[in-house]
Protein backbone atom coordinates (compact mmCIF):
# COMPACT_ATOMS: atom_id res chain seq x y z
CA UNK A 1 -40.07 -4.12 -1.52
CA UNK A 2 -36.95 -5.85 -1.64
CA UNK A 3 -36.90 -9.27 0.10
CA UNK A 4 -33.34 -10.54 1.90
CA UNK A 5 -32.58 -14.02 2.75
CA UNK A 6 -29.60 -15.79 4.22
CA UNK A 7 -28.23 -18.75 2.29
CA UNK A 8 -25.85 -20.77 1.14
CA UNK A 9 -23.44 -20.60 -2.02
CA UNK A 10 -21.86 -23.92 -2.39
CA UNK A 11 -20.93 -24.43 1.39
CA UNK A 12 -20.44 -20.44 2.06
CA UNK A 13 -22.90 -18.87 4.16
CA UNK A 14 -24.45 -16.03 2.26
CA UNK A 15 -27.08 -13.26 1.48
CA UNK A 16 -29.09 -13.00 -1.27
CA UNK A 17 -31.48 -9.93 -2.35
CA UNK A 18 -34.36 -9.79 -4.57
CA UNK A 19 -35.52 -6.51 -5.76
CA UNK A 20 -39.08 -5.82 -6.75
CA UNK A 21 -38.70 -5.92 -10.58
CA UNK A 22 -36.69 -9.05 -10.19
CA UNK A 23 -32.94 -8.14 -10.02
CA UNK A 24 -30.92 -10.38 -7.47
CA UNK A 25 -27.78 -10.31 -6.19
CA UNK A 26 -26.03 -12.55 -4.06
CA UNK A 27 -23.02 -12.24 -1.87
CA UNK A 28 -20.92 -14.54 0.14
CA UNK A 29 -19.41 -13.55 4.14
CA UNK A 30 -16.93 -14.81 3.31
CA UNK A 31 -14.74 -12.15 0.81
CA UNK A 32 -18.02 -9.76 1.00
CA UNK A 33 -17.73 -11.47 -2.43
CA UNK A 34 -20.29 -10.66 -4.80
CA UNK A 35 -21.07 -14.08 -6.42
CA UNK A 36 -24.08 -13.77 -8.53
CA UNK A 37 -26.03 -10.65 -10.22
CA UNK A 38 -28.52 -11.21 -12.27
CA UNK A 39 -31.02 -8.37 -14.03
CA UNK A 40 -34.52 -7.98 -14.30
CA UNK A 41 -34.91 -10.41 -17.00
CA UNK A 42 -33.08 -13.18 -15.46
CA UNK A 43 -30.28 -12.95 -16.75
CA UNK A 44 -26.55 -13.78 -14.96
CA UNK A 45 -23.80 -10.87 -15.80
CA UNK A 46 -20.89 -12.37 -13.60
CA UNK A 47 -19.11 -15.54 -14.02
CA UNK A 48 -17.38 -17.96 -11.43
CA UNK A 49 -15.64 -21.51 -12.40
CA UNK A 50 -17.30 -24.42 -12.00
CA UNK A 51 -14.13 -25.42 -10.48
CA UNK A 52 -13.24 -23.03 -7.94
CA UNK A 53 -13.45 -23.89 -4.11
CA UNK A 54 -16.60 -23.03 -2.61
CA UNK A 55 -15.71 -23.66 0.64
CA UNK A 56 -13.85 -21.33 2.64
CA UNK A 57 -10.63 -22.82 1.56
CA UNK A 58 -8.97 -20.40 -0.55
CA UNK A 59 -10.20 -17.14 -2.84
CA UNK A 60 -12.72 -17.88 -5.29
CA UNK A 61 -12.33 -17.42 -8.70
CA UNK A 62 -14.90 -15.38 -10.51
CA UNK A 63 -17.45 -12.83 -9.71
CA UNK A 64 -16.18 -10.17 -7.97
CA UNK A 65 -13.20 -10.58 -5.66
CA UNK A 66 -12.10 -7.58 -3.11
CA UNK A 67 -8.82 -6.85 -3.32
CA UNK A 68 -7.03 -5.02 -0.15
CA UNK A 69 -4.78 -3.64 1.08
CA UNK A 70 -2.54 -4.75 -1.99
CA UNK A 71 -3.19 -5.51 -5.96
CA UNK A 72 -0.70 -8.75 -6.70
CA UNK A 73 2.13 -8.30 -5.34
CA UNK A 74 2.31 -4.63 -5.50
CA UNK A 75 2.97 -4.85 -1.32
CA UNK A 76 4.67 -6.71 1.03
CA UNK A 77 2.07 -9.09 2.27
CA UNK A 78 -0.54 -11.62 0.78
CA UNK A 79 -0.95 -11.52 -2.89
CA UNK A 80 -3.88 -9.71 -3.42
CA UNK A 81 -4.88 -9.02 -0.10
CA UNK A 82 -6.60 -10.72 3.17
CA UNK A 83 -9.98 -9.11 2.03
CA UNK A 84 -11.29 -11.83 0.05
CA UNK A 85 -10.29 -14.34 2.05
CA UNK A 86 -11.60 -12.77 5.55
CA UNK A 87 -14.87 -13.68 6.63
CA UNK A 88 -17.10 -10.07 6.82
CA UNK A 89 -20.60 -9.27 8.89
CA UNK A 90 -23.81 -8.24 7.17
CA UNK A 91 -24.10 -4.74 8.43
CA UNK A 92 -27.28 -3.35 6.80
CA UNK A 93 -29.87 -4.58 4.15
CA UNK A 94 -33.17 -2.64 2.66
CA UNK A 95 -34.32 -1.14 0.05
CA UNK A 96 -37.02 1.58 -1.37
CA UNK A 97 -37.74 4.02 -3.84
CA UNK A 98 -36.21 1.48 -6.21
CA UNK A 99 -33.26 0.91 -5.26
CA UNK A 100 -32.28 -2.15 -2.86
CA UNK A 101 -28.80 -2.72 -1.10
CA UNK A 102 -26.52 -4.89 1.21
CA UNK A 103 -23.63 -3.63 2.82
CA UNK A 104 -21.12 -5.45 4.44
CA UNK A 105 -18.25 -4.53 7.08
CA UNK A 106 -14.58 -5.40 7.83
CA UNK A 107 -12.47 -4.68 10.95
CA UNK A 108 -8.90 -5.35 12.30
CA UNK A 109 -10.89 -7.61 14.91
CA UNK A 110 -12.70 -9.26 12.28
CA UNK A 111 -8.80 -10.76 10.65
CA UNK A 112 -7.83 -14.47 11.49
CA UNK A 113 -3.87 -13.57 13.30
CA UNK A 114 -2.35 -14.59 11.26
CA UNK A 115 -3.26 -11.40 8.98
CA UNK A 116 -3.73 -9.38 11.83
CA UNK A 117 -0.35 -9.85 12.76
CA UNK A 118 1.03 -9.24 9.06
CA UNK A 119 -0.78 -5.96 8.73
CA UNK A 120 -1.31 -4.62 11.93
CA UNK A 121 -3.17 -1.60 11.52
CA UNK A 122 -6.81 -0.13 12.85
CA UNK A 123 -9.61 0.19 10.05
CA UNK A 124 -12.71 -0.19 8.63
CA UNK A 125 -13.87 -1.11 5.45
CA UNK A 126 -17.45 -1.10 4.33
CA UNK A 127 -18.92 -2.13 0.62
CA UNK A 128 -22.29 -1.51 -0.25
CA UNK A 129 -24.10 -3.28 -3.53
CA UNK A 130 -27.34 -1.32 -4.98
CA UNK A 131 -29.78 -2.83 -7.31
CA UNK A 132 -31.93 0.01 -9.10
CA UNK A 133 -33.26 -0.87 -12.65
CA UNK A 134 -30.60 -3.04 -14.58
CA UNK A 135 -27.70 -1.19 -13.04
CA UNK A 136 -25.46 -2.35 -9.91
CA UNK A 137 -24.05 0.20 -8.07
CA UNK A 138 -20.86 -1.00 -5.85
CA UNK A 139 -19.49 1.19 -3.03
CA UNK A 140 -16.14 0.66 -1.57
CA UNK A 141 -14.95 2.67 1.63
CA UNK A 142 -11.81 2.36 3.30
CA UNK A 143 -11.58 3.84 6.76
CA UNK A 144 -8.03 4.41 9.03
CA UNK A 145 -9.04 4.60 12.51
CA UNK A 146 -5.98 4.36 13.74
CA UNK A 147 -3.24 6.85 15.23
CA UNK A 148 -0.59 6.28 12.23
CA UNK A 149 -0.99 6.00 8.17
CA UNK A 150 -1.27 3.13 6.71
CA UNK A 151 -0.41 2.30 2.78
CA UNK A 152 -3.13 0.59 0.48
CA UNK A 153 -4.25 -1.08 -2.81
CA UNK A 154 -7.87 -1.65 -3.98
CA UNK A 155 -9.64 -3.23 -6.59
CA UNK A 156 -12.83 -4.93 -7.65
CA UNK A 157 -12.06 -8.01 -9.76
CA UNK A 158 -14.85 -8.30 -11.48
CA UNK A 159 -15.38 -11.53 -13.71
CA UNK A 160 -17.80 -10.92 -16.63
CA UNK A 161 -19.63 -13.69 -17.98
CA UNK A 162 -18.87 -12.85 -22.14
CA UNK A 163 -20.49 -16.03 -23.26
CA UNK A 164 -18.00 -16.34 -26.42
CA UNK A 165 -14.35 -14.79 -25.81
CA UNK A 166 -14.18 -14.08 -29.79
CA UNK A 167 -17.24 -12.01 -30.03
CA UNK A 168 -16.26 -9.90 -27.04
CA UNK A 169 -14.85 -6.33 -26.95
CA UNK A 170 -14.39 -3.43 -25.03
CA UNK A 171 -15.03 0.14 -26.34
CA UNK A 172 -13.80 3.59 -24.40
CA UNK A 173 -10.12 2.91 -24.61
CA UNK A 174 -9.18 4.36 -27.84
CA UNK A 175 -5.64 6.50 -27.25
CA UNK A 176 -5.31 5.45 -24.29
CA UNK A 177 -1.65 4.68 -23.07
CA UNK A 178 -1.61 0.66 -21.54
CA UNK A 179 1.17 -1.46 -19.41
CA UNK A 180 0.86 -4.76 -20.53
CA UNK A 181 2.22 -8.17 -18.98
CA UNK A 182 5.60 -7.60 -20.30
CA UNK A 183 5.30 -4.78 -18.42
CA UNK A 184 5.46 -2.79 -22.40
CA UNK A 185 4.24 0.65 -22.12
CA UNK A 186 1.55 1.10 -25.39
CA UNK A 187 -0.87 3.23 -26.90
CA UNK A 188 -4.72 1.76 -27.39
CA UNK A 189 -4.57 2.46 -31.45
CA UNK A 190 -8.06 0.90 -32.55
CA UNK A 191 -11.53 1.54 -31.09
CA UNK A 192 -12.28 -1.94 -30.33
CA UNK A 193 -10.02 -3.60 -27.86
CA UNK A 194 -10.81 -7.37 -29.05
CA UNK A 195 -9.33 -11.00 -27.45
CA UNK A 196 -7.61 -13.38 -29.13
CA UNK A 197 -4.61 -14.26 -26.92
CA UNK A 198 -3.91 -13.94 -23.91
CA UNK A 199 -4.72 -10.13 -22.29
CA UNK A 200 -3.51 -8.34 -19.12
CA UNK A 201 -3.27 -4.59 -19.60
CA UNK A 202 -3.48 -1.69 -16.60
CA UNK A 203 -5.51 1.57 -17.95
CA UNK A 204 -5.27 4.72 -16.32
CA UNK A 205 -8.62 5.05 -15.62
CA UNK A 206 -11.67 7.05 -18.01
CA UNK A 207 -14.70 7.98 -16.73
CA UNK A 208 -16.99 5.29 -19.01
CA UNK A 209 -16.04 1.89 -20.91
CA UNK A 210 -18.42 -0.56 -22.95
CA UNK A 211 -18.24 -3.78 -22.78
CA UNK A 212 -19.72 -5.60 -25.98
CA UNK A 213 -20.81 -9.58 -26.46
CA UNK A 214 -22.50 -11.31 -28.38
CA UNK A 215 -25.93 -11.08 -26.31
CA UNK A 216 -24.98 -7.87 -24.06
CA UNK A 217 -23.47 -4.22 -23.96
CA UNK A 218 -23.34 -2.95 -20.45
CA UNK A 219 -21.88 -0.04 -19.70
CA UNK A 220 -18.96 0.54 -17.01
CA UNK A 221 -18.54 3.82 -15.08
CA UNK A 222 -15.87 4.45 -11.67
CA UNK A 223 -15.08 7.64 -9.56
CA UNK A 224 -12.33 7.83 -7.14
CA UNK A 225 -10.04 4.93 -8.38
CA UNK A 226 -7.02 5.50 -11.05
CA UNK A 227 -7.14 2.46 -13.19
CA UNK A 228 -8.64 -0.40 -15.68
CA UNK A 229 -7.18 -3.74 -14.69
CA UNK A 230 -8.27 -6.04 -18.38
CA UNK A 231 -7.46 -9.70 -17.90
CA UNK A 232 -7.78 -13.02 -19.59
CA UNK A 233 -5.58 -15.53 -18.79
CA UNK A 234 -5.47 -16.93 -22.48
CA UNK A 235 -5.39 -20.31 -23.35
CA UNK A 236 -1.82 -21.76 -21.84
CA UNK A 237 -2.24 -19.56 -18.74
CA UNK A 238 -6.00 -20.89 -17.97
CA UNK A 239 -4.62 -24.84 -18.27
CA UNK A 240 -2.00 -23.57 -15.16
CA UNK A 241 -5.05 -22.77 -12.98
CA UNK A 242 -6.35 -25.10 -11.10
CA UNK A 243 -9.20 -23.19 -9.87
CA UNK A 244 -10.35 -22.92 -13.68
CA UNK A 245 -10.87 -25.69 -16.73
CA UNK A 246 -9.31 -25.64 -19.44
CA UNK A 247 -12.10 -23.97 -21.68
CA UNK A 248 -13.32 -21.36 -19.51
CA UNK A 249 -10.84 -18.73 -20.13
CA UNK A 250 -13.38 -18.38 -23.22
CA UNK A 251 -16.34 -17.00 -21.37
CA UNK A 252 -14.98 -14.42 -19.47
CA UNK A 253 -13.21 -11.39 -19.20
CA UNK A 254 -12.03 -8.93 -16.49
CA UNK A 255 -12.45 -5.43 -16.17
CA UNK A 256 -11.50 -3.69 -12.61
CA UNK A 257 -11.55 -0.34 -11.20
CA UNK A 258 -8.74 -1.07 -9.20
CA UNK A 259 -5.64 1.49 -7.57
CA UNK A 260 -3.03 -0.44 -8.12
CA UNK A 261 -0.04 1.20 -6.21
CA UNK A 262 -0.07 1.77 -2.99
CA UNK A 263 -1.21 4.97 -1.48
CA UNK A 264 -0.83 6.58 2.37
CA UNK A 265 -4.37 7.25 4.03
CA UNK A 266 -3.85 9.74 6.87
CA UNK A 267 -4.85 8.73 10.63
CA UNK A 268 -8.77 9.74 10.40
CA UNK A 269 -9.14 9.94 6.54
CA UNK A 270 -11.73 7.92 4.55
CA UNK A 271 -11.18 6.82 0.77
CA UNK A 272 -14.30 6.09 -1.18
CA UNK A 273 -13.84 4.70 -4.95
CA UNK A 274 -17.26 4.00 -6.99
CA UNK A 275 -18.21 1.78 -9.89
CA UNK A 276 -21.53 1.13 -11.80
CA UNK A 277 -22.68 -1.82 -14.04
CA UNK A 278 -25.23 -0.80 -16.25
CA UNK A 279 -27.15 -2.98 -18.75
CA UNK A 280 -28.09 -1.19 -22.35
């Protein structure tokens, strides 16, 4: 039986679920943001900075931000969205047969104005986390339920905590054609896609990636979105954040299912992207 409690992360307000073999997530109202997941045997899989704001004040950096209705700047309004920076409402909790979920809910009534005002058009957005075994299943719909299209981005930032940057790599890629930050268009030549400088590539998207460290392999899957976001600041980036020390650029990486160009959804029409986190 899976056991839900409210609490607090830093000073956000948040929910935290314990499943019966152990697994826990928790996630924040504020950003529907999935802060911590940790498997069965106790182990944490996601990574936040010990200097990021924990307060409400701006996006957090690390675990696993929500990015809509725009990836970057790929939009005209707030870099990376209003999503992760809007505060959301628990909307349903449980679990059984072993599996255990929360699921959380966004409106156009649920915006501060000033977003409102900036993207003024009627949805819903719901994302449901599922603990079963040493797996995480993450659910994100996007709802129009207004009269007239709208155009939207998505991602899921997620922020993997690698332990050691150097012994870190990500399998699945091989042949795969890349853009990277100098907006180069390349082929993925070697099996292996390894870190040693700084790394920001889009993937069209493959059913299945691995990601290897030192003390982990878990295994990535996503239907209904198009890409791979893989970032790591690198070292001269990471010392320009301010939400990040120096050093931690080195025990993290991220990989995100993510559509990263806009796209119409009709009046009525639902979008529905999937991604699982599997521990081998």
């Amino acid at each position: 039986m899976a056991v839900v409690t409210n609490t607090e992360y830093g000073a956000l307000p948040a929910v935290q679920i314990t499943a019966a073999d152990g697994s826990q997530a928790t996630v924040s109202l504020f950003g529907a943001h999935l802060l911590s997941w940790k498997t069965g045997d106790g182990k944490e899989r996601l990574f936040v900075s010990a200097q990021t704001p924990l307060d409400g004040s701006k996006a957090i950096r690390g675990g696993v931000p929500v990015i809509f209705p725009q990836f970057n700047v790929r939009g005209p309004g707030l870099r990376h969205g209003f999503a992760r920076v809007s505060t959301w409402r628990l909307t349903g909790s449980g679990g059984d047969g072993g599996q255990s979920f929360l699921e959380f809910g966004l409106n156009q009534n649920d915006l501060a104005p000033e977003h409102a005002q900036a993207w003024p058009h009627a949805f819903e957005l719901a994302l449901r986390f599922t603990l079963h075994g040493d797996a995480l299943d993450a659910q994100f719909t996007v709802h129009n339920s207004g009269a007239q299209e709208f155009p939207f981005g998505v991602a899921l930032h997620t922020y993997y905590d690698v332990g050691q940057l150097a012994a870190t790599s990500i399998s699945g890629l091989q042949h795969m054609r890349c853009t990277d930050h100098h907006n180069e268009t390349l082929t993925q030549e070697h099996p292996a896609l390894h870190f040693t400088e700084k790394l920001d590539r889009l993937y069209q998207s493959t059913p299945t990636l691995t990601l290897n460290t030192a003390n982990a392999t878990l295994r990535l899957e996503q239907q209904g979105f198009d890409n791979w976001v893989v970032w790591n600041p690198g070292q001269d980036d990471a010392r320009a954040l301010v939400d990040l020390a120096d050093d931690e650029y080195l025990r993290f990486v991220c990989i995100e299912p993510a559509c990263i160009d806009q796209r119409p959804l009709d009046a009525g029409a639902t979008w529905t992207g999937k991604h699982r986190i599997a521990a081998d």
